[in-house]
C-alpha atoms as a PDB file:
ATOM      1  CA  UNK A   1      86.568  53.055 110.597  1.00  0.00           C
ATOM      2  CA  UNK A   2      88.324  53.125 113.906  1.00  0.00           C
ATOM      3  CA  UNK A   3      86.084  51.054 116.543  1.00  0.00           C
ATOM      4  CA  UNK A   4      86.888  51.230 120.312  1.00  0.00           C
ATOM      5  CA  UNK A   5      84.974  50.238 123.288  1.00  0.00           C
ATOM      6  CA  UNK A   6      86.271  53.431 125.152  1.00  0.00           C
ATOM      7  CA  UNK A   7      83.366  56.019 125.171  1.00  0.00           C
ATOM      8  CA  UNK A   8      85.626  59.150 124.321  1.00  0.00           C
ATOM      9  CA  UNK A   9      89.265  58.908 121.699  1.00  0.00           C
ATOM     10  CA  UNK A  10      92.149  61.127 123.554  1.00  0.00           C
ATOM     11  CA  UNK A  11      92.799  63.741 121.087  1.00  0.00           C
ATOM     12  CA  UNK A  12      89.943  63.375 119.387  1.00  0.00           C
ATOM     13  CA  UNK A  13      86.342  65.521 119.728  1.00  0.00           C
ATOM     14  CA  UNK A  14      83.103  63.903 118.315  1.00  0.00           C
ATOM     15  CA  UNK A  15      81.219  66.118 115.805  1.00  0.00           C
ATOM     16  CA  UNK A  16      77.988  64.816 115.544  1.00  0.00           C
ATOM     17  CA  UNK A  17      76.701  61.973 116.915  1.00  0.00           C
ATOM     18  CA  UNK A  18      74.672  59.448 114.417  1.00  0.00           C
ATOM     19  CA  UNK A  19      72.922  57.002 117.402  1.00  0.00           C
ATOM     20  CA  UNK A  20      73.098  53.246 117.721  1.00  0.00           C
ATOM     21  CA  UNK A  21      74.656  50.897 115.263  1.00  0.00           C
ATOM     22  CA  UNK A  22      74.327  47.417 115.517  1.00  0.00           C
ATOM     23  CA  UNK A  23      74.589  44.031 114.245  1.00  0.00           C
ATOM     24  CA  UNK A  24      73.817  40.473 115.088  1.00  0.00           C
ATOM     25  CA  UNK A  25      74.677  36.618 113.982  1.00  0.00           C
ATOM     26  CA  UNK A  26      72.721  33.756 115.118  1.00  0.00           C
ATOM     27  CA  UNK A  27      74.645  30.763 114.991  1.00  0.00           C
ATOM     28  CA  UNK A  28      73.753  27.245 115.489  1.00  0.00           C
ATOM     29  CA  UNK A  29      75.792  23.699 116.743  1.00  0.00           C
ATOM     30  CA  UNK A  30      77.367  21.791 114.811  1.00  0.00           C
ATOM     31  CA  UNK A  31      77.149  18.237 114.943  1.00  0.00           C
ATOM     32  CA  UNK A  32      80.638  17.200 114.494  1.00  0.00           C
ATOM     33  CA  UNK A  33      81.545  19.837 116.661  1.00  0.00           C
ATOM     34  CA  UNK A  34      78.934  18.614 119.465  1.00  0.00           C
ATOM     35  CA  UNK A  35      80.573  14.752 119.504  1.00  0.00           C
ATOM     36  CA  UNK A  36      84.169  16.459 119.738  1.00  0.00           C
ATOM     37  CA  UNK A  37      82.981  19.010 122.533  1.00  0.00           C
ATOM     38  CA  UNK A  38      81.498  15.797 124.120  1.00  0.00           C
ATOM     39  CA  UNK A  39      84.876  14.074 124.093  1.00  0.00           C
ATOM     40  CA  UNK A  40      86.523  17.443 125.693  1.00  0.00           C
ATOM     41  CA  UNK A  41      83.926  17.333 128.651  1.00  0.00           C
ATOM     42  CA  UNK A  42      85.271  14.130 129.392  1.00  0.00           C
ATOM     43  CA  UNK A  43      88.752  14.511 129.278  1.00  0.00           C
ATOM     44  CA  UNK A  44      88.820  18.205 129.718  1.00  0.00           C
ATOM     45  CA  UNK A  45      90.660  20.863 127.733  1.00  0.00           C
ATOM     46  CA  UNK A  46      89.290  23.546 125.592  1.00  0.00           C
ATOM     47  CA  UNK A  47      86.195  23.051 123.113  1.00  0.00           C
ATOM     48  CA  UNK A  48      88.744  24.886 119.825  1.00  0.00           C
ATOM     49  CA  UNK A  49      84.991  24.124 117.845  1.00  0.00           C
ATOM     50  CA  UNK A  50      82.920  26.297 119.639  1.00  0.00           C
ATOM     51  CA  UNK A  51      86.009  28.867 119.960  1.00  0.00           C
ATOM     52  CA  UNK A  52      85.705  29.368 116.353  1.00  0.00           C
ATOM     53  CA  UNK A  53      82.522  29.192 116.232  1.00  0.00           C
ATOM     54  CA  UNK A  54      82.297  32.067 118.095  1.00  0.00           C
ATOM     55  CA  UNK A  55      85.135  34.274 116.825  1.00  0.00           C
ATOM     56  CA  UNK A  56      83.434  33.362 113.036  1.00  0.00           C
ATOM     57  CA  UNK A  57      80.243  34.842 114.920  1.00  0.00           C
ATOM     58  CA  UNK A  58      81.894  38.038 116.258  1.00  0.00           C
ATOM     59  CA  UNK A  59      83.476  38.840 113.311  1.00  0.00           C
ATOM     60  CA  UNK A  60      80.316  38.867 111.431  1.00  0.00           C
ATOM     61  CA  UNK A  61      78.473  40.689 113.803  1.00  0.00           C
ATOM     62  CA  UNK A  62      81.252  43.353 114.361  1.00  0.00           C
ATOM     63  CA  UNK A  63      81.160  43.829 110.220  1.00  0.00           C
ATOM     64  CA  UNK A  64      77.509  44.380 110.014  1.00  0.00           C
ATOM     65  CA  UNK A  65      77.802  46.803 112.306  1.00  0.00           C
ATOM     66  CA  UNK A  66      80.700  48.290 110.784  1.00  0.00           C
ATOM     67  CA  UNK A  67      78.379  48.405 107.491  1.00  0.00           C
ATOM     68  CA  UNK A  68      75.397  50.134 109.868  1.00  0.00           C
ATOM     69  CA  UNK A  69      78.031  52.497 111.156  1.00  0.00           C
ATOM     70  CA  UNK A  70      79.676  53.388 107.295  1.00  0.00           C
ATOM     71  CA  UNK A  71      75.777  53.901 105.620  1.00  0.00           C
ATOM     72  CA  UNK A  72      75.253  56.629 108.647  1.00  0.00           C
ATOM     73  CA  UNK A  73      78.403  58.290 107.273  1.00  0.00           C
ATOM     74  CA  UNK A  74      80.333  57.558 110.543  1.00  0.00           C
ATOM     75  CA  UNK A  75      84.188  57.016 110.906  1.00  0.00           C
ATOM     76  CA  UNK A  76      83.991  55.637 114.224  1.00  0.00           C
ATOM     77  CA  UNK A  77      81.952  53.684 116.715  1.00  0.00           C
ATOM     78  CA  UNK A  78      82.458  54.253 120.311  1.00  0.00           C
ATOM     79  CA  UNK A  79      81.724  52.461 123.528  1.00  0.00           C
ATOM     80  CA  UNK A  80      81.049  48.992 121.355  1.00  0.00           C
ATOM     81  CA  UNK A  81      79.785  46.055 123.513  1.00  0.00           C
ATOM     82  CA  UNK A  82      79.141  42.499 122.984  1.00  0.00           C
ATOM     83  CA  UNK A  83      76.413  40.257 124.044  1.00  0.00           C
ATOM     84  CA  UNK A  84      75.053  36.459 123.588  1.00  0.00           C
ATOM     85  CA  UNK A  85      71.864  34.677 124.301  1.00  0.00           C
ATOM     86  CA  UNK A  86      70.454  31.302 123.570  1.00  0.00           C
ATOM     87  CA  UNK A  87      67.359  31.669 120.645  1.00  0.00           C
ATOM     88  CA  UNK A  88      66.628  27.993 121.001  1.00  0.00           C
ATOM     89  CA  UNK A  89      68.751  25.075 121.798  1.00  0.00           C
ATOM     90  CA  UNK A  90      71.811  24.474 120.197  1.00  0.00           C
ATOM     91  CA  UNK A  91      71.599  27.584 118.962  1.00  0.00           C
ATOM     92  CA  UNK A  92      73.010  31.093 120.087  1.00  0.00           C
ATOM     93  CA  UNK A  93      73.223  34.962 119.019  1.00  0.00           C
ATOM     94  CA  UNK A  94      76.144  37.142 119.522  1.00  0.00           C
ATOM     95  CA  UNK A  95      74.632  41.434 119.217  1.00  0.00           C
ATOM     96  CA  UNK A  96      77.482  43.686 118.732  1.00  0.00           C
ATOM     97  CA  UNK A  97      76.607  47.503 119.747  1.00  0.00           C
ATOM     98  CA  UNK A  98      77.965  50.885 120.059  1.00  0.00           C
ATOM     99  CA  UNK A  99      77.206  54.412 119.418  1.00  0.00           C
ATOM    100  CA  UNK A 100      78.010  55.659 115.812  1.00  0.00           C
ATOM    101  CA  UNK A 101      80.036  59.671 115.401  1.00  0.00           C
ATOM    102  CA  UNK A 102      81.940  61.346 113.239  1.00  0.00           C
ATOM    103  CA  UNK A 103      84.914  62.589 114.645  1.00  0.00           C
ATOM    104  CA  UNK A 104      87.320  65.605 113.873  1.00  0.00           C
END
Protein backbone atom coordinates (compact mmCIF):
# COMPACT_ATOMS: atom_id res chain seq x y z
CA UNK A 1 0.00 0.00 0.00
CA UNK A 2 2.01 3.07 -0.75
CA UNK A 3 0.45 6.12 1.38
CA UNK A 4 1.55 9.75 0.65
CA UNK A 5 0.14 12.99 1.63
CA UNK A 6 0.97 14.40 -1.93
CA UNK A 7 -2.36 14.51 -3.94
CA UNK A 8 -0.82 13.13 -7.31
CA UNK A 9 2.54 10.15 -7.43
CA UNK A 10 5.11 11.46 -10.33
CA UNK A 11 5.03 8.71 -12.72
CA UNK A 12 2.15 7.38 -11.67
CA UNK A 13 -1.75 7.92 -13.16
CA UNK A 14 -4.74 7.03 -10.84
CA UNK A 15 -7.23 4.55 -12.39
CA UNK A 16 -10.16 4.77 -10.51
CA UNK A 17 -10.76 6.53 -7.65
CA UNK A 18 -12.49 4.51 -4.54
CA UNK A 19 -13.46 7.88 -2.17
CA UNK A 20 -12.55 8.52 1.44
CA UNK A 21 -10.81 6.13 3.73
CA UNK A 22 -10.45 6.74 7.16
CA UNK A 23 -9.66 5.76 10.56
CA UNK A 24 -9.67 7.01 14.09
CA UNK A 25 -8.20 6.17 17.83
CA UNK A 26 -9.46 7.78 20.85
CA UNK A 27 -7.02 7.71 23.44
CA UNK A 28 -7.18 8.63 26.99
CA UNK A 29 -4.40 9.97 29.95
CA UNK A 30 -2.68 8.06 31.75
CA UNK A 31 -2.21 8.54 35.24
CA UNK A 32 1.36 7.80 35.68
CA UNK A 33 1.95 9.61 32.70
CA UNK A 34 -0.12 12.78 34.05
CA UNK A 35 2.22 12.99 37.53
CA UNK A 36 5.43 12.67 35.19
CA UNK A 37 4.05 15.33 32.60
CA UNK A 38 3.35 17.36 35.83
CA UNK A 39 6.98 17.12 36.91
CA UNK A 40 8.10 18.21 33.15
CA UNK A 41 5.85 21.44 33.39
CA UNK A 42 7.84 22.32 36.20
CA UNK A 43 11.16 21.78 35.22
CA UNK A 44 10.56 21.87 31.55
CA UNK A 45 11.68 19.46 28.84
CA UNK A 46 9.63 17.25 26.70
CA UNK A 47 6.47 15.18 28.01
CA UNK A 48 8.32 11.48 26.12
CA UNK A 49 4.61 10.00 27.76
CA UNK A 50 2.34 11.81 25.81
CA UNK A 51 4.90 11.55 22.71
CA UNK A 52 4.18 7.97 22.67
CA UNK A 53 1.09 8.22 23.43
CA UNK A 54 0.49 9.82 20.45
CA UNK A 55 2.73 8.05 17.93
CA UNK A 56 0.90 4.57 19.54
CA UNK A 57 -2.33 6.65 18.46
CA UNK A 58 -1.20 7.50 14.89
CA UNK A 59 -0.08 4.33 14.15
CA UNK A 60 -3.34 2.82 14.90
CA UNK A 61 -5.27 5.20 13.18
CA UNK A 62 -3.01 5.20 10.02
CA UNK A 63 -3.57 1.07 10.03
CA UNK A 64 -7.26 1.22 10.17
CA UNK A 65 -7.23 3.24 7.49
CA UNK A 66 -4.82 1.27 5.69
CA UNK A 67 -7.41 -1.74 6.36
CA UNK A 68 -10.43 0.78 4.94
CA UNK A 69 -8.19 1.55 2.01
CA UNK A 70 -7.10 -2.54 1.28
CA UNK A 71 -11.17 -3.81 1.66
CA UNK A 72 -11.92 -1.01 -1.25
CA UNK A 73 -9.28 -2.87 -3.29
CA UNK A 74 -6.95 0.22 -3.28
CA UNK A 75 -3.05 0.21 -3.48
CA UNK A 76 -2.68 3.64 -2.46
CA UNK A 77 -4.07 6.51 -0.46
CA UNK A 78 -3.35 9.96 -1.51
CA UNK A 79 -3.44 13.39 0.02
CA UNK A 80 -3.64 11.63 3.77
CA UNK A 81 -4.12 14.17 6.63
CA UNK A 82 -4.12 14.05 10.28
CA UNK A 83 -6.27 15.61 12.84
CA UNK A 84 -6.92 15.65 16.85
CA UNK A 85 -9.63 16.88 19.08
CA UNK A 86 -10.44 16.62 22.72
CA UNK A 87 -13.80 14.03 23.24
CA UNK A 88 -13.78 14.80 26.92
CA UNK A 89 -11.08 15.63 29.31
CA UNK A 90 -8.12 13.76 29.52
CA UNK A 91 -9.04 12.27 26.66
CA UNK A 92 -8.22 12.91 22.85
CA UNK A 93 -8.84 11.47 19.15
CA UNK A 94 -6.35 11.45 16.44
CA UNK A 95 -8.67 10.92 12.55
CA UNK A 96 -6.36 9.92 9.89
CA UNK A 97 -7.85 10.67 6.20
CA UNK A 98 -7.13 10.52 2.62
CA UNK A 99 -8.60 9.64 -0.62
CA UNK A 100 -8.38 5.87 -1.59
CA UNK A 101 -7.20 4.87 -5.83
CA UNK A 102 -5.85 2.37 -7.57
CA UNK A 103 -3.05 3.31 -9.47
CA UNK A 104 -1.34 2.01 -12.77
Amino acid sequence: MLLTNLEIVPGRAVSQHLGLVQGNSVRAKHVGRDIMASLKNIFGGELRGYTELLQESREEAVARMIEQAEAAGANAVLNIRFSTSSVTQGAAELYAYGTAVILD
